[in-house]
Protein backbone atom coordinates (compact mmCIF):
# COMPACT_ATOMS: atom_id res chain seq x y z
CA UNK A 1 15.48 -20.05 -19.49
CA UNK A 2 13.80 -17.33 -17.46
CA UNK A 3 10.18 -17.90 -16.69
CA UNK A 4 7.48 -16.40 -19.01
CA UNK A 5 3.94 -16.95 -17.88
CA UNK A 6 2.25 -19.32 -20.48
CA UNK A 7 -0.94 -18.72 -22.45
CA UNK A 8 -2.83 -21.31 -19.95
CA UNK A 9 -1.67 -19.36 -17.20
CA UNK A 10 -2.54 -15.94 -18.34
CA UNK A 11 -6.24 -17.36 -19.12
CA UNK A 12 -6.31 -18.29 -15.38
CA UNK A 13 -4.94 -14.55 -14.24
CA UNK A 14 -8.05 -12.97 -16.32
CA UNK A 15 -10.57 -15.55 -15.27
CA UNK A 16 -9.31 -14.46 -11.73
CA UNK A 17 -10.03 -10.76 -11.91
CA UNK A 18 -13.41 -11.23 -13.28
CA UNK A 19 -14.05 -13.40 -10.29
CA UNK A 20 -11.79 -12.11 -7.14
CA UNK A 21 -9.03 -9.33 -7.44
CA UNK A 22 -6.12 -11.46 -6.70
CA UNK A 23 -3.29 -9.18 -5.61
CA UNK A 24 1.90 -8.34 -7.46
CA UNK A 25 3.69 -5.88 -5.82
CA UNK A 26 3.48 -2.14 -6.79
CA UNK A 27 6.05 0.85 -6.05
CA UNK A 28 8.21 -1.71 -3.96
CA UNK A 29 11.68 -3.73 -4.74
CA UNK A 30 13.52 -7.19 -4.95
CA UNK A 31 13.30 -8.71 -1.78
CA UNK A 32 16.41 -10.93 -2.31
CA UNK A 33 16.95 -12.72 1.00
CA UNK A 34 15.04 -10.23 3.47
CA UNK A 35 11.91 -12.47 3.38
CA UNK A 36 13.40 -16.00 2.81
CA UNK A 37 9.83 -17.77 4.43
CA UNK A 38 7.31 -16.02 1.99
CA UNK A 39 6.97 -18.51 -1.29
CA UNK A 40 4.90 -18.99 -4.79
CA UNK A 41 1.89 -21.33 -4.83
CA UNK A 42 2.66 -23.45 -8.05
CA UNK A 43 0.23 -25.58 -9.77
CA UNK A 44 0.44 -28.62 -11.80
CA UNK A 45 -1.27 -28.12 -15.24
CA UNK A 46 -3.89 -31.04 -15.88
CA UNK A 47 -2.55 -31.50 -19.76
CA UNK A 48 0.49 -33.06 -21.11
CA UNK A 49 3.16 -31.41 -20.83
CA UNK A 50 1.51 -29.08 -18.68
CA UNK A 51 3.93 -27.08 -16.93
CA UNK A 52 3.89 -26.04 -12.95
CA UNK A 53 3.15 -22.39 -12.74
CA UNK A 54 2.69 -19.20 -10.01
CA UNK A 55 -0.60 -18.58 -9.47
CA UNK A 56 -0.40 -17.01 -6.31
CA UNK A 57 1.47 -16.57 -3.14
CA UNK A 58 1.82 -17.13 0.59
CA UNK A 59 3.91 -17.79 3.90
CA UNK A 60 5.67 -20.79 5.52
CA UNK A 61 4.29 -20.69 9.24
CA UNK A 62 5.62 -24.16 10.41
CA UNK A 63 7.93 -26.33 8.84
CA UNK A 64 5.21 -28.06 7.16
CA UNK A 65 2.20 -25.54 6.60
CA UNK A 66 2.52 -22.80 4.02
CA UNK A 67 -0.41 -20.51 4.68
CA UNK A 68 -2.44 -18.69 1.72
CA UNK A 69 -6.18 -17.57 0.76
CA UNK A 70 -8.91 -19.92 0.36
CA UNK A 71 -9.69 -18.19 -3.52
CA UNK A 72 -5.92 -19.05 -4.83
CA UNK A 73 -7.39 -22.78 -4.94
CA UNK A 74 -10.70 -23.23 -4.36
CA UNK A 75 -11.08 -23.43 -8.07
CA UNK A 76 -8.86 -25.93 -8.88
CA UNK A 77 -11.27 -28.91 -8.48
CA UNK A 78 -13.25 -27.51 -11.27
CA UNK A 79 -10.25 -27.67 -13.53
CA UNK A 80 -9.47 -31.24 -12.51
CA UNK A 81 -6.32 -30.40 -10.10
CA UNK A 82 -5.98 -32.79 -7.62
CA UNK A 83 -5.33 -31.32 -4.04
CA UNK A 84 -2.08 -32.79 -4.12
CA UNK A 85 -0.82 -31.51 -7.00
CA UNK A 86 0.19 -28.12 -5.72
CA UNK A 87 3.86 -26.72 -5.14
CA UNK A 88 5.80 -24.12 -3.39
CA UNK A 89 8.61 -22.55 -3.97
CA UNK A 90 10.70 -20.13 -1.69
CA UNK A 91 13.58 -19.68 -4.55
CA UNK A 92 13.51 -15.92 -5.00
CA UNK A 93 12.56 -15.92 -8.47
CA UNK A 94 10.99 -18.90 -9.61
CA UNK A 95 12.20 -20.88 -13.19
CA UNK A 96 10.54 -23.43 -14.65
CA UNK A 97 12.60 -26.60 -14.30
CA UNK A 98 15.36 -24.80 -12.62
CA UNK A 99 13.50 -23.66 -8.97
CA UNK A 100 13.54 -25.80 -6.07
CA UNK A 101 9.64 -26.61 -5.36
CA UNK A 102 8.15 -28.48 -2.75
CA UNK A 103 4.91 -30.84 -3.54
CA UNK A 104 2.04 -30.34 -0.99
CA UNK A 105 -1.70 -31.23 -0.64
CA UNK A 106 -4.00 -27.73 -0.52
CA UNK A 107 -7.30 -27.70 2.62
CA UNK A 108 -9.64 -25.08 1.65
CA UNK A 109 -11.29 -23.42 4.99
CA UNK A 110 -15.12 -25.21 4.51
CA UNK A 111 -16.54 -22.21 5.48
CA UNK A 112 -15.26 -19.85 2.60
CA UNK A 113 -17.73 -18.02 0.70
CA UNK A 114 -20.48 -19.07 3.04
CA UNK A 115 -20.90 -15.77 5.57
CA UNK A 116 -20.72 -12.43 3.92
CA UNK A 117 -18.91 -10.37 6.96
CA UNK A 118 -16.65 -12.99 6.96
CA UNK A 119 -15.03 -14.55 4.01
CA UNK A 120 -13.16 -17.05 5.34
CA UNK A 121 -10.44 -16.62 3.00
CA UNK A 122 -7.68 -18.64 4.24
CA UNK A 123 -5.83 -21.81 3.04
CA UNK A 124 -2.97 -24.19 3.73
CA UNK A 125 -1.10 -26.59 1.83
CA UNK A 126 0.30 -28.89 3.83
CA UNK A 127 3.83 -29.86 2.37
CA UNK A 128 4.85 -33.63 1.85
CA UNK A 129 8.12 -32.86 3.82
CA UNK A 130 9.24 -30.54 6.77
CA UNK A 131 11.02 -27.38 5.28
CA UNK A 132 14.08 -27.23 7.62
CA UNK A 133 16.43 -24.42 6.63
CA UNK A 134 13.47 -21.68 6.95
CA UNK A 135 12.41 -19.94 9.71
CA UNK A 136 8.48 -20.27 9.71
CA UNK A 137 6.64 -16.43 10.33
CA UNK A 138 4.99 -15.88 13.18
CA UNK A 139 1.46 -15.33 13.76
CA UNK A 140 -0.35 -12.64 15.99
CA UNK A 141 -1.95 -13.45 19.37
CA UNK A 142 -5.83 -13.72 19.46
CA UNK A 143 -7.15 -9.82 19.09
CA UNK A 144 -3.93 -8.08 18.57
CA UNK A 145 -5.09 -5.43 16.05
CA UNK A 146 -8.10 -4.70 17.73
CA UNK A 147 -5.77 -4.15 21.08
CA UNK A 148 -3.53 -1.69 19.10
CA UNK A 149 -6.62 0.30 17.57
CA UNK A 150 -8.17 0.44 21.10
CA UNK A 151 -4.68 1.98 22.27
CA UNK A 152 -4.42 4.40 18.88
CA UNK A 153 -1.22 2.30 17.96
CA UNK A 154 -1.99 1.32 14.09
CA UNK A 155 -2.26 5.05 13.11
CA UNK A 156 0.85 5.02 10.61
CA UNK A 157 1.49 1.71 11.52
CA UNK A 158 3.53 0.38 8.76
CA UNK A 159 3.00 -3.33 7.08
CA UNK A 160 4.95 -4.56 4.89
CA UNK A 161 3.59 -6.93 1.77
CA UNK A 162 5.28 -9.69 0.07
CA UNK A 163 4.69 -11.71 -3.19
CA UNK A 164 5.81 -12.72 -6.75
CA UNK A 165 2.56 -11.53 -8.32
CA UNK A 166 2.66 -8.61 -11.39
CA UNK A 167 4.62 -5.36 -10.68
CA UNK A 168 3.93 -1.70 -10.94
CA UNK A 169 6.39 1.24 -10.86
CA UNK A 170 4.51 3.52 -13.22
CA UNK A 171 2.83 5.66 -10.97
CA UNK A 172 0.48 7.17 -13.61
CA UNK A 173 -0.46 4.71 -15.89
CA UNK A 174 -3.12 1.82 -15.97
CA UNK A 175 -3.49 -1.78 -15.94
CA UNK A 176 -1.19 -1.42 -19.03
CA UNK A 177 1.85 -0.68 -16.27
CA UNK A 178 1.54 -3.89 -14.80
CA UNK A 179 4.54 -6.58 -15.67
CA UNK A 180 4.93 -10.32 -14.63
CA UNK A 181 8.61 -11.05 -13.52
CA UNK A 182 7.74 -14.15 -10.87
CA UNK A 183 10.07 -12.27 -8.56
CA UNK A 184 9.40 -11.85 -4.94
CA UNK A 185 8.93 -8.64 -3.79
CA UNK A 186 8.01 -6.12 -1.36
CA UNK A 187 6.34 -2.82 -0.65
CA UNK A 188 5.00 -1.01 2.95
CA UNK A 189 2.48 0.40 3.23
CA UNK A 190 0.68 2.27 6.13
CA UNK A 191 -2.69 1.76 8.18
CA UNK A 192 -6.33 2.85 6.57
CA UNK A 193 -9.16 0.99 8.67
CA UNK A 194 -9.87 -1.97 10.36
CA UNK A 195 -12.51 -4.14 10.61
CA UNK A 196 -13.94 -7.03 11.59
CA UNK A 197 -12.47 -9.13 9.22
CA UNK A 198 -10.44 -7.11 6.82
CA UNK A 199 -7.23 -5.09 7.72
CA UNK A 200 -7.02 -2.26 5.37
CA UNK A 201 -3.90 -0.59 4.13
CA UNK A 202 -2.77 2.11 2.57
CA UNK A 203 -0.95 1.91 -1.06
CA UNK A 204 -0.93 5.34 -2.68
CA UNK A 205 2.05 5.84 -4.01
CA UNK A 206 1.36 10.02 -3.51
CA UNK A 207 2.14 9.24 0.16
CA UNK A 208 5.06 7.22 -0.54
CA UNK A 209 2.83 4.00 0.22
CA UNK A 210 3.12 0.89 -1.87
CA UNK A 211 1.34 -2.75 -1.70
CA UNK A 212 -0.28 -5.82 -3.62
CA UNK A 213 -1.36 -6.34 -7.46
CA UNK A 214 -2.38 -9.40 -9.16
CA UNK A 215 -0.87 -12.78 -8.53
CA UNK A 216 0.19 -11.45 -4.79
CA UNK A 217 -3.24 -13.05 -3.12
CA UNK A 218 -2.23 -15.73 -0.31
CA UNK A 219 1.29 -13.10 0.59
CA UNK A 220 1.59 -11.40 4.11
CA UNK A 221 1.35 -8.29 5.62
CA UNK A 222 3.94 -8.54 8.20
CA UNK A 223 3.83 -5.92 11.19
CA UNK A 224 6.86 -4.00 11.20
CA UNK A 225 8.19 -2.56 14.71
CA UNK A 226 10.80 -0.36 12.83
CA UNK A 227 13.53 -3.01 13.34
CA UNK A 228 12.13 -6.51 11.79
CA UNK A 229 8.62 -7.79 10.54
CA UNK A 230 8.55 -11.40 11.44
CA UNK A 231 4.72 -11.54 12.74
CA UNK A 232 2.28 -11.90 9.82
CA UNK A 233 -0.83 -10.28 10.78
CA UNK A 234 -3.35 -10.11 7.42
CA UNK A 235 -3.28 -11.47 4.13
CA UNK A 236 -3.43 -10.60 0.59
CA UNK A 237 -6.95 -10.65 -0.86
CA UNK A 238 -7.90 -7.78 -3.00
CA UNK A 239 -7.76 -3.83 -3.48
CA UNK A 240 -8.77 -1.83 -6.20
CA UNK A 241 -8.45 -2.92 -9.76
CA UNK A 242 -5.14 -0.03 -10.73
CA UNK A 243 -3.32 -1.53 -7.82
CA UNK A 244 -2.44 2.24 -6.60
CA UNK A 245 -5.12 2.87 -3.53
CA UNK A 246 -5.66 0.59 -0.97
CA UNK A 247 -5.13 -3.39 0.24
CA UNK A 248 -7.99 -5.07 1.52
CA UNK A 249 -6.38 -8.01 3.91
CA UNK A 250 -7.76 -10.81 5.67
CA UNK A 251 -7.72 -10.45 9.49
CA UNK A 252 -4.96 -13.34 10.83
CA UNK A 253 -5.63 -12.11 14.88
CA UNK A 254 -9.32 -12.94 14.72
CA UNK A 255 -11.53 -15.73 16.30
CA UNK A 256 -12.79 -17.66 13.01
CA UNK A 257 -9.12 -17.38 11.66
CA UNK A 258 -7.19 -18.89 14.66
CA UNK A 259 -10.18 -21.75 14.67
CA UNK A 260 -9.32 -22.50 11.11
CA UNK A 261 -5.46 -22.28 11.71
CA UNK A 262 -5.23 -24.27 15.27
CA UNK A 263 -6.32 -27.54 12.95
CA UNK A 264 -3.21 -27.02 11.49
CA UNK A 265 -0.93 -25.19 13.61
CA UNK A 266 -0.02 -24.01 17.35
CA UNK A 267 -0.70 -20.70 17.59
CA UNK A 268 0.35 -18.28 20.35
């Protein structure tokens, strides 16, 4: 049976807006194999018979650390989920009872929500056992976006975004155009601004752009040098609420995220 999101899981996706945009992928396409090391963040439902559902997405960046934003589970306390009873799956469309999923137990970076220039929006689940047929991303050197700024390099830089959140192809409608499909995708995009924290990309589909919706919070933006995009460099954290103008992405490259990340893994 093909995966439907339940009613549970559709309460969480609205609760989720009102609190943070969490951003499927618009104007983009099946990703089939091209991406193999991006994966859903699953949850285990705290009721019987609860099922284990998407609620947002992320990256595999050593065998045993699957890398996603802070705000995909800092919540779940509240509802009674246990840190350890999180899953990921790197199936390319995920089925309820069907997908291969991996258990894991979730560390939320202590200092999210605490400094307003810096959000501190990153998370890792930790998984019970080493993936070992999937080749982890890589992650970018200390200051590498700043370093291609300073040398006018990002201007139409391309990134590309990955997730199984909602999908839009309707380039004129509303939030009405949104679907769920729990398929992974992806969508490029091209270089607005950059900040001290946030990475900001283009996804106007009038300039043939494309990015994140909801459900795609946690994914990558992967740097693509016209031949591969291996090196994750931001991720997914919000944009506006049509999911047709820009992606607001966490910084990977900077100083507070690599002192987060180097608890977990070795970083270049």
């Amino acid at each position: 049976m093909k995966r439907k999101l339940s009613i549970v899981g559709i309460v969480l996706v609205v609760a989720l807006l009102l609190a943070t945009p969490v951003f499927g992928i618009t104007f983009g396409e099946l990703d089939g194999e091209r991406h193999p090391n991006v994966g859903a963040l699953l949850v285990a439902w705290p009721y019987p018979d609860g099922d284990i559902d998407i609620v947002c997405s992320g990256t595999l960046i050593s065998p045993t650390v699957f890398l996603t934003a802070a705000h995909c589970v800092n919540w779940m306390p509240a509802e009674g989920i246990d840190t350890h009873d999180v899953y990921v799956t790197f199936d390319t469309e995920y089925v309820i009872d069907v997908s291969v999923i991996h258990q894991g137990t979730y560390y939320i970076n202590p200092d999210y929500g605490h400094d307003a220039a810096d959000p501190h929006d990153v998370a890792v689940v930790v998984l019970d056992n080493p993936i070992s047929d999937i080749t982890p991303a890589e992650l970018p050197p200390a200051g590498l976006l700043d370093e291609m700024k300073a040398a006018g390099a990002l201007k139409n830089q391309p990134f590309v975004a990955v997730g199984y959140g909602t999908v839009r192809e309707d380039k004129t409608g509303g939030p009405h155009a949104l679907y769920w499909e729990g398929a992974r995708r992806f969508a490029t995009g091209t270089y607005n601004a950059l900040t001290k924290s946030w990475l900001k990309i283009s996804m106007n589909p009038a300039t043939g752009d494309g990015g994140t919706c909801y459900g795609d919070s946690g994914g990558p933006h992967f740097l693509y040098d016209g031949t591969e995009d291996a090196m994750v460099v931001s991720l997914t954290v919000t944009g506006d609420v049509n999911c047709r103008a820009t992606d607001v992405t966490y910084r990977l490259d900077t100083e507070s995220a690599r002192e987060y990340l180097s608890e977990f893994v070795e970083l270049p």
